[in-house]
Protein backbone atom coordinates (compact mmCIF):
# COMPACT_ATOMS: atom_id res chain seq x y z
CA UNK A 1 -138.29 51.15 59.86
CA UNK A 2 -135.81 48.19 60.53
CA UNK A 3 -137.02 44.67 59.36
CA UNK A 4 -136.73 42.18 61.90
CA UNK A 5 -134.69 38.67 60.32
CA UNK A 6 -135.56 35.67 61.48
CA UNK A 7 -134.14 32.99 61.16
CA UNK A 8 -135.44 29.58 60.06
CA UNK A 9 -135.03 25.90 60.39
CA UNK A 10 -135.59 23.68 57.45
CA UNK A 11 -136.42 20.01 57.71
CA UNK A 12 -137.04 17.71 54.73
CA UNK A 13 -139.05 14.91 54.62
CA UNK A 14 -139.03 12.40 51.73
CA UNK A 15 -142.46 10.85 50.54
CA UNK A 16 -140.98 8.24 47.70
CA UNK A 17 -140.15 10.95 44.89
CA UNK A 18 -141.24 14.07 46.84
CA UNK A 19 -139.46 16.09 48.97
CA UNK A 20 -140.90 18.47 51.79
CA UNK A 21 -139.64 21.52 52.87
CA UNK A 22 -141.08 22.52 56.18
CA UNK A 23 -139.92 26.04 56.93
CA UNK A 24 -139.80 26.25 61.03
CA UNK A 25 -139.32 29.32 62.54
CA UNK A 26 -136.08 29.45 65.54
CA UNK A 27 -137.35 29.20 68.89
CA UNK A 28 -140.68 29.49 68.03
CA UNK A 29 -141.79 25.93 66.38
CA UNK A 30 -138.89 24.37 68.44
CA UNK A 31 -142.36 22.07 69.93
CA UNK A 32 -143.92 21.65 66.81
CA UNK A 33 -140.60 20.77 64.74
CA UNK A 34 -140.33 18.14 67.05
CA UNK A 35 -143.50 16.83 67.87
CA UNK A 36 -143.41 16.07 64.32
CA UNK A 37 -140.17 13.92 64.36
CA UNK A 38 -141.48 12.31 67.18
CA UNK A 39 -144.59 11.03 65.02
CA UNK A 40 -142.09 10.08 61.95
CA UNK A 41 -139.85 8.28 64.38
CA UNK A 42 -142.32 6.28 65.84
CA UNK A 43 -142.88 4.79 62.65
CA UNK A 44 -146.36 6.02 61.71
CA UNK A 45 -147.22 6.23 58.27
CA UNK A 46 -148.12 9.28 56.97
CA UNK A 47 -148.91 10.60 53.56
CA UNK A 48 -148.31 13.69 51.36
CA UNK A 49 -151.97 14.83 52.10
CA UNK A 50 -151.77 14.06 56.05
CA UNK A 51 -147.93 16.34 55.51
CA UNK A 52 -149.87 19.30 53.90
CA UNK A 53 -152.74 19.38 55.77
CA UNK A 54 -150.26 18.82 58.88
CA UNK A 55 -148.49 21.84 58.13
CA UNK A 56 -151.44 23.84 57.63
CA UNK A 57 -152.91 22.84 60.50
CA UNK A 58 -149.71 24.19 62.74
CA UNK A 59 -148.75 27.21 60.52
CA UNK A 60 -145.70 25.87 59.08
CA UNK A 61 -144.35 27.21 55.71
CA UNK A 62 -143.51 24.29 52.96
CA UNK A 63 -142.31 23.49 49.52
CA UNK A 64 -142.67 20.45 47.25
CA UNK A 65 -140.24 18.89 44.71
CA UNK A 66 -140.45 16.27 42.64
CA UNK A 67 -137.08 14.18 42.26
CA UNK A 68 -136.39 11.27 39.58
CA UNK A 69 -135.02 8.44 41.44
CA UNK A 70 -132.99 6.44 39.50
CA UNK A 71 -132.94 3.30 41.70
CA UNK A 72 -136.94 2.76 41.42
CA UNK A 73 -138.33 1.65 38.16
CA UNK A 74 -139.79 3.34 35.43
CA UNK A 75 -142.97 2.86 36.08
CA UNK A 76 -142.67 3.71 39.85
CA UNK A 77 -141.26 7.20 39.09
CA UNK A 78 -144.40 7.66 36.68
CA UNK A 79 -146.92 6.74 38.80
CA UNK A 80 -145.32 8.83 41.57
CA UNK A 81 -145.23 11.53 39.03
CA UNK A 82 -148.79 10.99 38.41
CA UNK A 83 -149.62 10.79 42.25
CA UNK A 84 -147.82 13.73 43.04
CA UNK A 85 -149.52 15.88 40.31
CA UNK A 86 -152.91 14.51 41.11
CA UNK A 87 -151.63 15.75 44.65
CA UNK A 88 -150.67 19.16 43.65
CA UNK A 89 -154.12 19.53 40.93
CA UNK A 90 -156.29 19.02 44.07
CA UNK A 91 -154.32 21.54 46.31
CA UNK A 92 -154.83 23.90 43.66
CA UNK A 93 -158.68 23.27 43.40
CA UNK A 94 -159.13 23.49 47.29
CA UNK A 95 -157.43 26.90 47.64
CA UNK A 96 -160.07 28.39 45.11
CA UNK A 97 -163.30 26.76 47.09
């Protein structure tokens, strides 16, 4: 049995202190990939919940991290922190309803 590799594209998308990793397949979500930056590009605004439920919607593999940035203040980087596990609580809560 041979396994078949395939290779991916990853794109990254910074939401204040989180980072997406979209995980596009070559060739395949060539469309999607880029329908995407097309939306970013224009400018629209779009939120951690509208990137999730995005790449849910289309099929597309992600990851989250959370990243201290140094040149926001304190109290930004907490209440990112806060939003972003608030963010990952209620993804959690979803997938067992």
């Amino acid at each position: 049995m041979e396994l078949e590799e395939i290779e991916k594209d990853v794109m990254l998308i910074r939401y204040y202190n989180v980072l997406f990793y979209l995980f596009f397949e070559k060739g395949r979500d060539d469309l999607k990939m880029q329908c995407l930056v097309n939306r970013i590009d224009r400018g629209e605004l779009i939120r951690m919940k509208q990137i999730k439920d995005w790449c849910h919607y289309h099929q597309v593999p992600f990851r989250t991290r959370f990243v201290y940035r140094k040149e926001f203040p304190i109290k930004a980087n907490c209440w990112n922190l806060y939003s972003y596990i608030r963010f990952l609580l209620e993804t959690v809560i979803k997938k067992e309803f």
